[in-house]
C-alpha atoms as a PDB file:
ATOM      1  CA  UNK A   1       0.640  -9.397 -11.506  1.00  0.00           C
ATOM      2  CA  UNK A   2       0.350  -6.520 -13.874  1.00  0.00           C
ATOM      3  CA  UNK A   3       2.885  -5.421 -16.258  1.00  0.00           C
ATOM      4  CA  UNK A   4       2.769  -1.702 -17.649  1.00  0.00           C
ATOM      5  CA  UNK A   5       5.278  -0.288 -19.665  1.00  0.00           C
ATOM      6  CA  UNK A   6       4.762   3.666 -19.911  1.00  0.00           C
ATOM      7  CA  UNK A   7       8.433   5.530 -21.426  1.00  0.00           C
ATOM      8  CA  UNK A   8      10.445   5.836 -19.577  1.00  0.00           C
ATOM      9  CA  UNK A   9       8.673   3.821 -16.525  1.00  0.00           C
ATOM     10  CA  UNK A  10       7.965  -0.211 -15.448  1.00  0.00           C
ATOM     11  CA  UNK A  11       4.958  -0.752 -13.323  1.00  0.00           C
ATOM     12  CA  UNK A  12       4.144  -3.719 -11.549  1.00  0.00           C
ATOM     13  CA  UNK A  13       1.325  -4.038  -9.698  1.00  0.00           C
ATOM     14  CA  UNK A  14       0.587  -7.304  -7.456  1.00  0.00           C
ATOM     15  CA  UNK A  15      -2.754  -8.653  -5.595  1.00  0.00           C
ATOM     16  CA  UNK A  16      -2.892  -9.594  -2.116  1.00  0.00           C
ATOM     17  CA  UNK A  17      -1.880 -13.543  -3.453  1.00  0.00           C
ATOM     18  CA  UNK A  18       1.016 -11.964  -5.540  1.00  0.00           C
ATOM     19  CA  UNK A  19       2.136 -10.182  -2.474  1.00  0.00           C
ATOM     20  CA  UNK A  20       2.172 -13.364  -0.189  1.00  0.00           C
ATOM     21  CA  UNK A  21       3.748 -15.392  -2.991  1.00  0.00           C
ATOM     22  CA  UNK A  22       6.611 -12.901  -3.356  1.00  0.00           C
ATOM     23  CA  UNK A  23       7.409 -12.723   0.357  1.00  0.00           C
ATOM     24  CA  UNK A  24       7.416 -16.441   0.429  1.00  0.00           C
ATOM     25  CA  UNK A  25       9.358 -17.649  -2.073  1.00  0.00           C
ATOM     26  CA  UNK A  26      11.371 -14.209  -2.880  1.00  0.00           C
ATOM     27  CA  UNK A  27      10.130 -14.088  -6.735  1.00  0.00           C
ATOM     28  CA  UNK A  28       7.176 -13.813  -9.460  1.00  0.00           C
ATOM     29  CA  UNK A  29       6.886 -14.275 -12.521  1.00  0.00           C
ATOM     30  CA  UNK A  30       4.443 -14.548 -15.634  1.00  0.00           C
ATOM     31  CA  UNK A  31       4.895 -14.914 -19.310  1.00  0.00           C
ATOM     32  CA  UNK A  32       2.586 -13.952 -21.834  1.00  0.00           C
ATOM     33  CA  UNK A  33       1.961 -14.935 -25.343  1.00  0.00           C
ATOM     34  CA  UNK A  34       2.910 -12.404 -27.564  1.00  0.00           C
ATOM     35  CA  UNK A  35       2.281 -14.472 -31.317  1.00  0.00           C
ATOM     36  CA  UNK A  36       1.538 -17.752 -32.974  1.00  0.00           C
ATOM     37  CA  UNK A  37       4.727 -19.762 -32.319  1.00  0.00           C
ATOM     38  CA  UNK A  38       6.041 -20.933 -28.948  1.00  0.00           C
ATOM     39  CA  UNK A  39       8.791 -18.709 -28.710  1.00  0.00           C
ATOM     40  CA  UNK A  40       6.753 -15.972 -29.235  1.00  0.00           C
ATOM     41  CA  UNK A  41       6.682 -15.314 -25.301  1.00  0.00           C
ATOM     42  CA  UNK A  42       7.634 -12.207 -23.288  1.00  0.00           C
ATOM     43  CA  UNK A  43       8.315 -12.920 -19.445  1.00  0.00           C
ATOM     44  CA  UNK A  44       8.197 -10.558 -16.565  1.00  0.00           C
ATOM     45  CA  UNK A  45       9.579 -10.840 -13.073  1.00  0.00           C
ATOM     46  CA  UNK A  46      10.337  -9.488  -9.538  1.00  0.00           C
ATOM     47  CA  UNK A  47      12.931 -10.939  -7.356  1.00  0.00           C
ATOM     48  CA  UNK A  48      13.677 -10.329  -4.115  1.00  0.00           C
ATOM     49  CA  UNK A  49      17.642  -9.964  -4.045  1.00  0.00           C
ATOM     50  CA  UNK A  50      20.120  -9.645  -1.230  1.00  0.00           C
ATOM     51  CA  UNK A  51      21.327  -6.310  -2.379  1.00  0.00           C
ATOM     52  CA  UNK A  52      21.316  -3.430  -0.439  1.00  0.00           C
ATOM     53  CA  UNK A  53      21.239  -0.608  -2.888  1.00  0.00           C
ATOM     54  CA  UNK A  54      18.214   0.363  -5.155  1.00  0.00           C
ATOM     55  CA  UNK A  55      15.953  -1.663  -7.002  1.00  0.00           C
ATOM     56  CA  UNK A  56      16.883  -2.169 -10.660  1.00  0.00           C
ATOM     57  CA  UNK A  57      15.408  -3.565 -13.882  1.00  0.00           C
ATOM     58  CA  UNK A  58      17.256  -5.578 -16.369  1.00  0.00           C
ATOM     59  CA  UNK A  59      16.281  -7.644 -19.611  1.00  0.00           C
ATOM     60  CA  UNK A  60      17.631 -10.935 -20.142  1.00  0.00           C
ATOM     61  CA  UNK A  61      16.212 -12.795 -23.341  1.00  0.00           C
ATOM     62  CA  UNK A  62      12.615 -12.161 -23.577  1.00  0.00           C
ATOM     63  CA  UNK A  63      12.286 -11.584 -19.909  1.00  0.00           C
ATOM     64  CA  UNK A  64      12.321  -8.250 -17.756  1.00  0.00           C
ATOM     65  CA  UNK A  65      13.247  -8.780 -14.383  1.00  0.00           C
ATOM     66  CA  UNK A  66      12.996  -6.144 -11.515  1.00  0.00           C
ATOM     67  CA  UNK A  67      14.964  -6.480  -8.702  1.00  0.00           C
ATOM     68  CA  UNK A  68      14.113  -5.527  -4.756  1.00  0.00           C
ATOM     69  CA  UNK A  69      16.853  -5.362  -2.627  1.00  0.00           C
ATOM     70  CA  UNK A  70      14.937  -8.059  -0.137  1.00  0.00           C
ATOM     71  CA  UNK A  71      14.823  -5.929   2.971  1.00  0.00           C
ATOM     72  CA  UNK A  72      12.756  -2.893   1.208  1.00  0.00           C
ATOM     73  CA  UNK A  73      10.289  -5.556  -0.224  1.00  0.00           C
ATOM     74  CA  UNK A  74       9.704  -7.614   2.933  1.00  0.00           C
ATOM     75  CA  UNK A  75       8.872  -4.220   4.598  1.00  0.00           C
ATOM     76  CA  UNK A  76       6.184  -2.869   1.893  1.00  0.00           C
ATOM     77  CA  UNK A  77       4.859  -6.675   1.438  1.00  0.00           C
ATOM     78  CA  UNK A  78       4.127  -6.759   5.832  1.00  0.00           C
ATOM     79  CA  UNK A  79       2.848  -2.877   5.532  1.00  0.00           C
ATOM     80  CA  UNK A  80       0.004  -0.538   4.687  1.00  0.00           C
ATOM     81  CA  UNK A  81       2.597   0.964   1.713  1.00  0.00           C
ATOM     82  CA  UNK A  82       0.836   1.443  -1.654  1.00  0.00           C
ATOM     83  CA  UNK A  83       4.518   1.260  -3.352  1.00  0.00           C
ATOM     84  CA  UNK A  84       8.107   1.536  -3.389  1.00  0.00           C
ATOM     85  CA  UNK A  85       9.715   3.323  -6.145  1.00  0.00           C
ATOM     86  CA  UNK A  86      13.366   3.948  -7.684  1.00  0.00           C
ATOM     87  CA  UNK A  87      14.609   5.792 -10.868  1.00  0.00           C
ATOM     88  CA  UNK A  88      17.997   3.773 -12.395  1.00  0.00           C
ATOM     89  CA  UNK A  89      21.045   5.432 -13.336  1.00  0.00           C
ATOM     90  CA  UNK A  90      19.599   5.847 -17.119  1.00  0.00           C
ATOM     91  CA  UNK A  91      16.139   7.363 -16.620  1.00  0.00           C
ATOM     92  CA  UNK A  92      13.904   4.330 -16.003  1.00  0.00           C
ATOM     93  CA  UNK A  93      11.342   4.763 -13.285  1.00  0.00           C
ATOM     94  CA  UNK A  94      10.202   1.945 -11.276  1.00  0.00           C
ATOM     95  CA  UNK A  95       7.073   0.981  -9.508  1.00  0.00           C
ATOM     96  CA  UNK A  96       6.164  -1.892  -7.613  1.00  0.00           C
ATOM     97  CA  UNK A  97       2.775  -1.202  -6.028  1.00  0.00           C
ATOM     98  CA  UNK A  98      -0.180  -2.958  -4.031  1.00  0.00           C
ATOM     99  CA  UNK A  99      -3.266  -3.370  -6.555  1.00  0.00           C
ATOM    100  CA  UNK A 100      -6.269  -1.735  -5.273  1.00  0.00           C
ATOM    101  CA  UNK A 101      -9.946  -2.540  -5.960  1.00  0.00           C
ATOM    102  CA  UNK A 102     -11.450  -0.103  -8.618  1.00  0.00           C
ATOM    103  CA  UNK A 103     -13.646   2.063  -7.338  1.00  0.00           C
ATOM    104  CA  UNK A 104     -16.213   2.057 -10.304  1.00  0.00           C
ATOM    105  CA  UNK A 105     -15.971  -1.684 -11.189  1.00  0.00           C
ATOM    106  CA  UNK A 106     -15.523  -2.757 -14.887  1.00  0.00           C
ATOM    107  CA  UNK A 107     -17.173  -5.877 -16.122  1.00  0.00           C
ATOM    108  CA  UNK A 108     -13.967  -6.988 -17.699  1.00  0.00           C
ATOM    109  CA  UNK A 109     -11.755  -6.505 -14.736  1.00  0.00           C
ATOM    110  CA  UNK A 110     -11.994  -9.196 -11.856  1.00  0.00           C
ATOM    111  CA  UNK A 111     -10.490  -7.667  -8.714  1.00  0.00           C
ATOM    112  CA  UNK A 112     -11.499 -10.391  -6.183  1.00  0.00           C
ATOM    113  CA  UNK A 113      -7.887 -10.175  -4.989  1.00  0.00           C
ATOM    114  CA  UNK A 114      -6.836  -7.233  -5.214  1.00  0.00           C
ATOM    115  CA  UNK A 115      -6.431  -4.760  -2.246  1.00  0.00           C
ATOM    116  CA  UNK A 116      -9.194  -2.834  -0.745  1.00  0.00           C
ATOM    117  CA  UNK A 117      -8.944   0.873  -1.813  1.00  0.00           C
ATOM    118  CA  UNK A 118      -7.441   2.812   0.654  1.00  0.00           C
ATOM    119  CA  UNK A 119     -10.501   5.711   0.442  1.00  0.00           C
ATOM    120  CA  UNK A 120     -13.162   3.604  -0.315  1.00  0.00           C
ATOM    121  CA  UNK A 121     -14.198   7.012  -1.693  1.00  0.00           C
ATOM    122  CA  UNK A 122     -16.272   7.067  -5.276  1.00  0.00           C
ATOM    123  CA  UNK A 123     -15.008   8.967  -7.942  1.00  0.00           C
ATOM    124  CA  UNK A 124     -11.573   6.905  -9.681  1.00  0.00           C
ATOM    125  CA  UNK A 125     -12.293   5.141 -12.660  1.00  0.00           C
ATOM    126  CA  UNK A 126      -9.905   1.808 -13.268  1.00  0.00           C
ATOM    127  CA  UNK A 127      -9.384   3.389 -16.746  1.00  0.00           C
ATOM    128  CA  UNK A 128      -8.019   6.936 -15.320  1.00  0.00           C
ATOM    129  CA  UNK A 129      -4.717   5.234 -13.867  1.00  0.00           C
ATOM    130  CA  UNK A 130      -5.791   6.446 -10.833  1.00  0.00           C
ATOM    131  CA  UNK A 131      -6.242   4.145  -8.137  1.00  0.00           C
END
């Protein structure tokens, strides 16, 4: 799963094994080490929730979770959707979208499970943002 943090949006973006993990066991997460001591960690998650309204992202600690009402993610998870998107009350927008394949591959950047690109046409570079 990958984090980017863009003001004022969150972007997650999952490969195919992210995807299946999510659907079956209704969350994800990863930490990352941000300095030298243990503490030093920031985690990031995405829950499934049985809420019916929008998604929403909240901090807790040195986590940020994202939460999908579990309906809406089930459906983009079993579907061709790229993403499924939200703005909060306070200006944050919210993505949580399938990662694609880059379409000019970088040597640095394995994509073994990420999603085929929808256009399999050349031209998008990873580094662009567009996918």
């Amino acid at each position: 799963m990958k984090l980017r943090l863009r003001s004022p949006s969150l972007r997650l973006r999952l490969t195919q094994s992210d995807v299946a993990a999510l659907a079956r066991s209704g969350f994800l997460e990863e930490t990352i080490q941000i300095g030298p001591r243990a503490e030093d960690r920031m985690g990031y998650r995405i829950e499934l929730s049985k809420d019916t309204g929008n998604m929403i992202a909240l901090i807790e600690g040195n986590t940020i979770t994202v939460r999908v009402p579990s309906v809406m993610g089930m459906r983009w998870a079993d579907s061709d959707e790229v993403g499924i998107y939200a703005q909060t009350d306070w200006g944050l927008k919210l993505a949580i979208e399938k990662d694609f394949k880059c379409l000019q591959p970088r040597a640095e950047e394995d994509d073994s499970d990420a999603f085929e690109h929808p256009t399999g046409a050349a031209g998008a570079d990873c580094g662009s943002g567009e996918r």
